[in-house]
C-alpha atoms as a PDB file:
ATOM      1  CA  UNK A   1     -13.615  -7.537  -7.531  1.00  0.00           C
ATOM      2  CA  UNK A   2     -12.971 -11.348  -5.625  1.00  0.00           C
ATOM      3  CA  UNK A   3     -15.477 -11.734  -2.628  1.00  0.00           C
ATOM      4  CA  UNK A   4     -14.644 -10.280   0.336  1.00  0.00           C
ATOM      5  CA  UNK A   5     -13.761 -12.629   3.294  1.00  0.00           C
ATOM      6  CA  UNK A   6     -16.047 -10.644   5.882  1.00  0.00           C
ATOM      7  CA  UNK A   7     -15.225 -12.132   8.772  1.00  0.00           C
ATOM      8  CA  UNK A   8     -11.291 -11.804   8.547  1.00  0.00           C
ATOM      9  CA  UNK A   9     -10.297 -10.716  11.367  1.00  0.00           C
ATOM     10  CA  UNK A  10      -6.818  -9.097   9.602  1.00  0.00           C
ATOM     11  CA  UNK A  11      -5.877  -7.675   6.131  1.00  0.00           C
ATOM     12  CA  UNK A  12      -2.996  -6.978   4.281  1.00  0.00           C
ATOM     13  CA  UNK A  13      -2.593  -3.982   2.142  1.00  0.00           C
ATOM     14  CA  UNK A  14       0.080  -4.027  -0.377  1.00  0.00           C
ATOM     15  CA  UNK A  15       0.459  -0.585  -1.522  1.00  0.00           C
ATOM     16  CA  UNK A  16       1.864   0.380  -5.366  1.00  0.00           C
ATOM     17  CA  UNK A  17       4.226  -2.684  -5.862  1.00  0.00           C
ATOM     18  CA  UNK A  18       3.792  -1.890  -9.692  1.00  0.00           C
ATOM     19  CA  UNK A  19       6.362  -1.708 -12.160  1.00  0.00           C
ATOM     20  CA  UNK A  20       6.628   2.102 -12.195  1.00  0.00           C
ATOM     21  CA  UNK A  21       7.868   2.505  -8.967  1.00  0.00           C
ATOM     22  CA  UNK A  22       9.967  -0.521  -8.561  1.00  0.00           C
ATOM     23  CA  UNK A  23      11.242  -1.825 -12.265  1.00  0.00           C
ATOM     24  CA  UNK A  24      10.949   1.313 -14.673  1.00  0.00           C
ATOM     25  CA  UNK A  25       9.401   4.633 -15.592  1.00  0.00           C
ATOM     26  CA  UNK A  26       9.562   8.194 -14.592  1.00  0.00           C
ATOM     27  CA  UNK A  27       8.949   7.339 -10.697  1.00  0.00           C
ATOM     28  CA  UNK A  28      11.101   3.867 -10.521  1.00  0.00           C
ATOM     29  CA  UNK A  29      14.034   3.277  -7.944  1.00  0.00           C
ATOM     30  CA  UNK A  30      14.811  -0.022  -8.618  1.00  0.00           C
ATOM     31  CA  UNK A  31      16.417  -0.488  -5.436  1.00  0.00           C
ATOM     32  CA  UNK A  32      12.864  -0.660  -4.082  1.00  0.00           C
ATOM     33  CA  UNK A  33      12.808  -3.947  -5.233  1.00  0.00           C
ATOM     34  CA  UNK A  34      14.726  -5.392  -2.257  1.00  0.00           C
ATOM     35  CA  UNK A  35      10.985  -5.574  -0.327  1.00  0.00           C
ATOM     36  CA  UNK A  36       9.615  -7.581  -2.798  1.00  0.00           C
ATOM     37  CA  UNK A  37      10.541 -10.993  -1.649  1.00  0.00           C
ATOM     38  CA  UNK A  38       9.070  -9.648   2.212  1.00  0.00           C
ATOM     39  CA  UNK A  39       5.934  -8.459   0.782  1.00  0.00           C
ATOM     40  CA  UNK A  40       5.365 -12.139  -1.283  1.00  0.00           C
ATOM     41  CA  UNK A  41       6.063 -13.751   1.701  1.00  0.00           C
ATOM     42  CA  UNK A  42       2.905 -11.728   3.689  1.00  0.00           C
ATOM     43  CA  UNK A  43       0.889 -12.145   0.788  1.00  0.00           C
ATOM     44  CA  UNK A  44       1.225 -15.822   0.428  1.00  0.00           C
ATOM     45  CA  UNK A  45       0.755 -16.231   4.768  1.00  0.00           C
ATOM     46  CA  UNK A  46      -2.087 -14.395   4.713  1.00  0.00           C
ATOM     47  CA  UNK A  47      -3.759 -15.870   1.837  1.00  0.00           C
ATOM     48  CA  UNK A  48      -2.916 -19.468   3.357  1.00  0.00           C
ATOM     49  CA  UNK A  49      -4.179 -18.230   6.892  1.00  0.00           C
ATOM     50  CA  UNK A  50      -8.025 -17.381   4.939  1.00  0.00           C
ATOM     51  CA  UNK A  51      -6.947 -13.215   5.820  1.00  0.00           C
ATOM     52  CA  UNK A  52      -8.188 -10.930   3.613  1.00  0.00           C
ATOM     53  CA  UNK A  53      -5.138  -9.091   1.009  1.00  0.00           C
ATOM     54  CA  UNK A  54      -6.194  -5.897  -0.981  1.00  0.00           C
ATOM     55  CA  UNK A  55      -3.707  -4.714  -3.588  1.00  0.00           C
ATOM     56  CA  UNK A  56      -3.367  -1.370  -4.701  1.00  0.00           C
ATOM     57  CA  UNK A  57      -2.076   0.004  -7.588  1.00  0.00           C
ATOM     58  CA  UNK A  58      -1.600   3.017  -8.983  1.00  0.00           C
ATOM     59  CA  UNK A  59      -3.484   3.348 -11.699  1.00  0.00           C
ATOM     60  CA  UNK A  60      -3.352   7.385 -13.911  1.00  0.00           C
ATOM     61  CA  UNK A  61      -5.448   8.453 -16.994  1.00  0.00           C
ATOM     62  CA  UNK A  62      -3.300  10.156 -18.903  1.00  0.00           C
ATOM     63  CA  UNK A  63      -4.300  14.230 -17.906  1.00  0.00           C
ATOM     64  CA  UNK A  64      -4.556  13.419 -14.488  1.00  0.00           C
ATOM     65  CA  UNK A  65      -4.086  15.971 -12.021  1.00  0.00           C
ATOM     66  CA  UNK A  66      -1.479  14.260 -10.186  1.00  0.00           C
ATOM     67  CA  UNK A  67       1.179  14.847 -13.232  1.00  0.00           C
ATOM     68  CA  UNK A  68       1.075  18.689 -12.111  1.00  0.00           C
ATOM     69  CA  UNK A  69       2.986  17.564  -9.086  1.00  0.00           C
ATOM     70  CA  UNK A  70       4.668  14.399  -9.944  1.00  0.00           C
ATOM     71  CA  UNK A  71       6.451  12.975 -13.509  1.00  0.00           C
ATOM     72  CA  UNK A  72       4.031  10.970 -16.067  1.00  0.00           C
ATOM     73  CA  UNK A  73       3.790   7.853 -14.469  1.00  0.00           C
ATOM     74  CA  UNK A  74       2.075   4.332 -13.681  1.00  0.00           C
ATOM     75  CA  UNK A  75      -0.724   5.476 -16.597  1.00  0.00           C
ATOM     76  CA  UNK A  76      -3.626   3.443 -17.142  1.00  0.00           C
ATOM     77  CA  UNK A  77      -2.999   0.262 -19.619  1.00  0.00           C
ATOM     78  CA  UNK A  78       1.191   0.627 -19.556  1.00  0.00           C
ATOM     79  CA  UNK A  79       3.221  -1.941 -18.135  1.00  0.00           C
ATOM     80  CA  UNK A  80       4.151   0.540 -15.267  1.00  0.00           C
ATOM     81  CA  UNK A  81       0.476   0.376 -13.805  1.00  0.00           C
ATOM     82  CA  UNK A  82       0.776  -3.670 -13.292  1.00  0.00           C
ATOM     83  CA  UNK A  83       2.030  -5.004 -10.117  1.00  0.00           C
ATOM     84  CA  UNK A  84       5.804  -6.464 -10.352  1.00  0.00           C
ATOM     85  CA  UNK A  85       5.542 -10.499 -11.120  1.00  0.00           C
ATOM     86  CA  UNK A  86       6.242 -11.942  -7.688  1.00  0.00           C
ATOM     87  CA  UNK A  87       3.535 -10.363  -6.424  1.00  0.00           C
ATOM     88  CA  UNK A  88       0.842 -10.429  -9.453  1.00  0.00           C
ATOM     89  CA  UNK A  89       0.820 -13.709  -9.777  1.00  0.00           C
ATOM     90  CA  UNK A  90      -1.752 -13.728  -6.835  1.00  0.00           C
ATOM     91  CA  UNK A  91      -4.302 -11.116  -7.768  1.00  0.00           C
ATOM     92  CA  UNK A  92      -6.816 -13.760  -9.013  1.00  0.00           C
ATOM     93  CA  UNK A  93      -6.643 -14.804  -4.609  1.00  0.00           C
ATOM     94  CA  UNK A  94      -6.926 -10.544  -3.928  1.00  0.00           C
ATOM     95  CA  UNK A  95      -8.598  -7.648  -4.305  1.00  0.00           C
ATOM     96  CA  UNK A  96      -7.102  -4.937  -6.552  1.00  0.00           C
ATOM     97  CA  UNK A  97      -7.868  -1.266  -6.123  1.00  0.00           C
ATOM     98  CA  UNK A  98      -6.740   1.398  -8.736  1.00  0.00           C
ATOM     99  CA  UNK A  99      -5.759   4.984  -7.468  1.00  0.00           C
ATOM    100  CA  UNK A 100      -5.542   8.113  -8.701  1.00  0.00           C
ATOM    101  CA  UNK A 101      -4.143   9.672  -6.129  1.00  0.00           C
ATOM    102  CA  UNK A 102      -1.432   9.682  -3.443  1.00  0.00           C
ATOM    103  CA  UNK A 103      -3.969   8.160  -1.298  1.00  0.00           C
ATOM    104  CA  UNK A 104      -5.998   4.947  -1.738  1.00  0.00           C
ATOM    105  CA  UNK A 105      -8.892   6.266   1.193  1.00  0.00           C
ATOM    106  CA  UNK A 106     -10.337   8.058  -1.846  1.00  0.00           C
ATOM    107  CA  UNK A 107     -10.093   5.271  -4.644  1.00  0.00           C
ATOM    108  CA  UNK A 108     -13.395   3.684  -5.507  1.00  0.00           C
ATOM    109  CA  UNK A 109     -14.154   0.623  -3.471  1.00  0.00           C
ATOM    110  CA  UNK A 110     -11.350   0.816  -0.866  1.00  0.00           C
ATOM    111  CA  UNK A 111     -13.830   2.301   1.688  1.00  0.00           C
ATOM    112  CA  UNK A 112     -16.418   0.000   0.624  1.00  0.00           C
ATOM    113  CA  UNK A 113     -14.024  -2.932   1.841  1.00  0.00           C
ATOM    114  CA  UNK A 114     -13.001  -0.976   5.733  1.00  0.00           C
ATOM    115  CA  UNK A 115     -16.884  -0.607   6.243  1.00  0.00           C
ATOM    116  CA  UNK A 116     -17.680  -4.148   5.329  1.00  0.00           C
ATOM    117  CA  UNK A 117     -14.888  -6.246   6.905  1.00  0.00           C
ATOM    118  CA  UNK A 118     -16.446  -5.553  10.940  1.00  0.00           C
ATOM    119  CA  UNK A 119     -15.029  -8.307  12.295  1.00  0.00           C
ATOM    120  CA  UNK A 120     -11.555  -6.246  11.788  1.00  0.00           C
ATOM    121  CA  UNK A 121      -8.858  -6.210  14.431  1.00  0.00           C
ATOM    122  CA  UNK A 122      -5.771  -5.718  12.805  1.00  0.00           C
ATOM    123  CA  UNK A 123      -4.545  -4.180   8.955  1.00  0.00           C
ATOM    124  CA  UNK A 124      -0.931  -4.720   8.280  1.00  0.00           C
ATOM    125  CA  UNK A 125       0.443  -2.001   5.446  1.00  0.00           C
ATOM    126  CA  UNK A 126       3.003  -2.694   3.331  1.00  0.00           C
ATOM    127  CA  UNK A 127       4.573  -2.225  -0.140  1.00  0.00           C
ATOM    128  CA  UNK A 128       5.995   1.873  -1.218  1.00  0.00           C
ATOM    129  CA  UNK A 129       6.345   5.185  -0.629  1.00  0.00           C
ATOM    130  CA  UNK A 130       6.518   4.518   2.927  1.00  0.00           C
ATOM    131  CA  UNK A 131       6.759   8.553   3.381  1.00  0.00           C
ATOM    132  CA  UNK A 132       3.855   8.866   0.346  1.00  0.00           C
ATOM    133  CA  UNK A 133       1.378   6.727  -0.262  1.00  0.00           C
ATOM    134  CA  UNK A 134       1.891   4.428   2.284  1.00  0.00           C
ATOM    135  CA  UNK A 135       1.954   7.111   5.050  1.00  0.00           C
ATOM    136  CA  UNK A 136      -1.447   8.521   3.142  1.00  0.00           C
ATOM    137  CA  UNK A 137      -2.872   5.388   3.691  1.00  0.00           C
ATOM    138  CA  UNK A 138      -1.991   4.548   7.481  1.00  0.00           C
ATOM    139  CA  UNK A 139      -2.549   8.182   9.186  1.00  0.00           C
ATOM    140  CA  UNK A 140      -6.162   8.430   7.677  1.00  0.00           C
ATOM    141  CA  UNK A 141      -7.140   5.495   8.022  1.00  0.00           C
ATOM    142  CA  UNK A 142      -6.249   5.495  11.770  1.00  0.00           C
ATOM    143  CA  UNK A 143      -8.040   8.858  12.189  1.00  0.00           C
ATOM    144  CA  UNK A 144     -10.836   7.404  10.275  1.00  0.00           C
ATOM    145  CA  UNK A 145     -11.134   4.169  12.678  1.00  0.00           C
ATOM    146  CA  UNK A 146     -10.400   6.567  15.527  1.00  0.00           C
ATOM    147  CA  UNK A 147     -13.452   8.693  14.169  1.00  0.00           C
ATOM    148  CA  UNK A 148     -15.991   5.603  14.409  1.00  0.00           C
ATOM    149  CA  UNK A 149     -14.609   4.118  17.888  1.00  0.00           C
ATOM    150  CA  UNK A 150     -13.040   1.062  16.202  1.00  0.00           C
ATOM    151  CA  UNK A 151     -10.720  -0.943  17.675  1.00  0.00           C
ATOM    152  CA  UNK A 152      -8.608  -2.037  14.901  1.00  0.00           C
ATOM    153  CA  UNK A 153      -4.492  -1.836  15.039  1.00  0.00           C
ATOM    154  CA  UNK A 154      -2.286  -0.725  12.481  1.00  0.00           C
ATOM    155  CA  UNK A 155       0.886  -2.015  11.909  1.00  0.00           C
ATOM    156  CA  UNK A 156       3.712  -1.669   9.140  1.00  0.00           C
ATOM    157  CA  UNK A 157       6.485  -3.680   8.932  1.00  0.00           C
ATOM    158  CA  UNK A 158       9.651  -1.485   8.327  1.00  0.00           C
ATOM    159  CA  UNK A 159      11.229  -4.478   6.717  1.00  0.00           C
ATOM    160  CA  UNK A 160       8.383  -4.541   4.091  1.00  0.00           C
ATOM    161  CA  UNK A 161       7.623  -0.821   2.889  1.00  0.00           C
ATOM    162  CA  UNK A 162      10.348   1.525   1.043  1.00  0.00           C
ATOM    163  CA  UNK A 163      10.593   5.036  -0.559  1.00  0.00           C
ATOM    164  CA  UNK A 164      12.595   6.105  -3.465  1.00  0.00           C
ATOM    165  CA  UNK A 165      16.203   7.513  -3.560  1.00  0.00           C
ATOM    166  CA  UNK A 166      16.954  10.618  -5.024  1.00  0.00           C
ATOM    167  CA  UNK A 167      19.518  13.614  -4.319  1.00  0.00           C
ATOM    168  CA  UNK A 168      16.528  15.915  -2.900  1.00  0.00           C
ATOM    169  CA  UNK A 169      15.298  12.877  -1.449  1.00  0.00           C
ATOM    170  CA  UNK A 170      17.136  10.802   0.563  1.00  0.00           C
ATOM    171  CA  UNK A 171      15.376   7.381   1.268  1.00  0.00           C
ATOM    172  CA  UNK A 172      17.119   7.075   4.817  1.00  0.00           C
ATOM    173  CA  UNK A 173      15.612  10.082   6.005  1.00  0.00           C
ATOM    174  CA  UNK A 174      12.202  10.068   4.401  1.00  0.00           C
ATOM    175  CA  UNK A 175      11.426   6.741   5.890  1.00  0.00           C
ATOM    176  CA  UNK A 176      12.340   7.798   9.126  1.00  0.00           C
ATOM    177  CA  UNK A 177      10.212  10.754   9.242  1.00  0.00           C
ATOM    178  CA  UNK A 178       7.593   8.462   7.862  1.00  0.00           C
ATOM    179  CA  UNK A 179       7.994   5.992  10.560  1.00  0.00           C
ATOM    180  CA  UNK A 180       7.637   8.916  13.270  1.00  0.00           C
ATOM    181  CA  UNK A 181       4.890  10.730  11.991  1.00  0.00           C
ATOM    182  CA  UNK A 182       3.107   7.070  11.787  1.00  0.00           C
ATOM    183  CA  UNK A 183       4.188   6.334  15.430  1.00  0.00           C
ATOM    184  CA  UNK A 184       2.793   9.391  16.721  1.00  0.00           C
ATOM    185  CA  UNK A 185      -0.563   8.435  14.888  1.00  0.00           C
ATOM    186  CA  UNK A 186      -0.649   5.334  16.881  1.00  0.00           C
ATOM    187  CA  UNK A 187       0.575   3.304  14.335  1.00  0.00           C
ATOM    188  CA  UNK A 188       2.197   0.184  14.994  1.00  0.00           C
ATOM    189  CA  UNK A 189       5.951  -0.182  13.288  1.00  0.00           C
ATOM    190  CA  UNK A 190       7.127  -3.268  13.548  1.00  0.00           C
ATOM    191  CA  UNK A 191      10.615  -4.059  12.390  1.00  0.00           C
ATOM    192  CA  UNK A 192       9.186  -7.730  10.987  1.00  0.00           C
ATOM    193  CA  UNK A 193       5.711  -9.032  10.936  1.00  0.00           C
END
């Protein structure tokens, strides 16, 4: 794990911009890809500002529990569990989490980072499934700063976060809901950051 920049005062979270959501797999809508170019661009400004960027990736052994519920996918040591080139070529300036779940509050380490970063006013959220994982990321971790009395804002970017496309799922919608149920948490959606 790189050394955590304590005193940033902002961090980026780049949630499951790995190949088997974006290129290929089970799970993949290419057409997420369209973010990709938005989400390099926050990486590289934060990085150049001295912010803090966590990455993380989902990351499945192969019995995990989460295959009850969801196709194989993004397993551990497959191409799909590697985040998509634009964006990989910068983990040796991040920190990369693995998760093995819909939510990265409960990976190992990702608390660890919240607790020790105290100078913390603002975490932007971006990368996909706005309406999954990025939406299990944002609400908890409001409620969670919310819990403590900290004053640290949320914000995701619409133009930067994306959900899948699929005939019981229809990406228009799911975001939408996503961005409402966020809103109502407090959350601040932004259209650009």
């Amino acid at each position: 794990m790189k050394i955590i920049n304590l005193k940033a005062k902002k961090l980026l979270i780049v949630v499951d911009m790995v190949n088997g959501f974006v290129k290929k797999g089970n799970m993949a809508d290419p057409k997420i890809d369209h973010i990709t170019p938005e989400c390099e661009r926050l990486v590289k400004e934060f990085l150049e500002k001295g912010y803090q960027v966590v990455y993380i990736t989902d990351c499945h052994k192969e019995n995990c529990n989460e295959f009850f519920k969801f196709p194989v996918h993004c397993v551990e040591g497959t191409d799909e569990a590697e985040m998509v080139d634009a964006l990989k070529k910068y983990e040796d300036k991040v920190i990369v989490i693995k998760k093995n779940s819909t939510s990265a509050m409960f990976a190992p380490g990702f608390m660890d980072i919240i607790n020790q970063m105290t100078d913390l006013e603002e975490v932007v959220i971006i990368g996909c499934c706005t309406d999954i994982c990025v939406q299990n990321l944002a609400i908890p971790l409001a409620n969670y700063f919310d819990e403590g009395d900290r004053l640290v804002k949320i914000t995701v970017p619409v133009n930067a976060v994306e959900t899948y496309d699929a005939p019981y799922h229809p990406k228009d919608e799911y975001n939408e809901m996503a961005f409402k149920f966020m809103k109502q948490t407090g959350i601040n959606i932004v259209e650009r950051y």
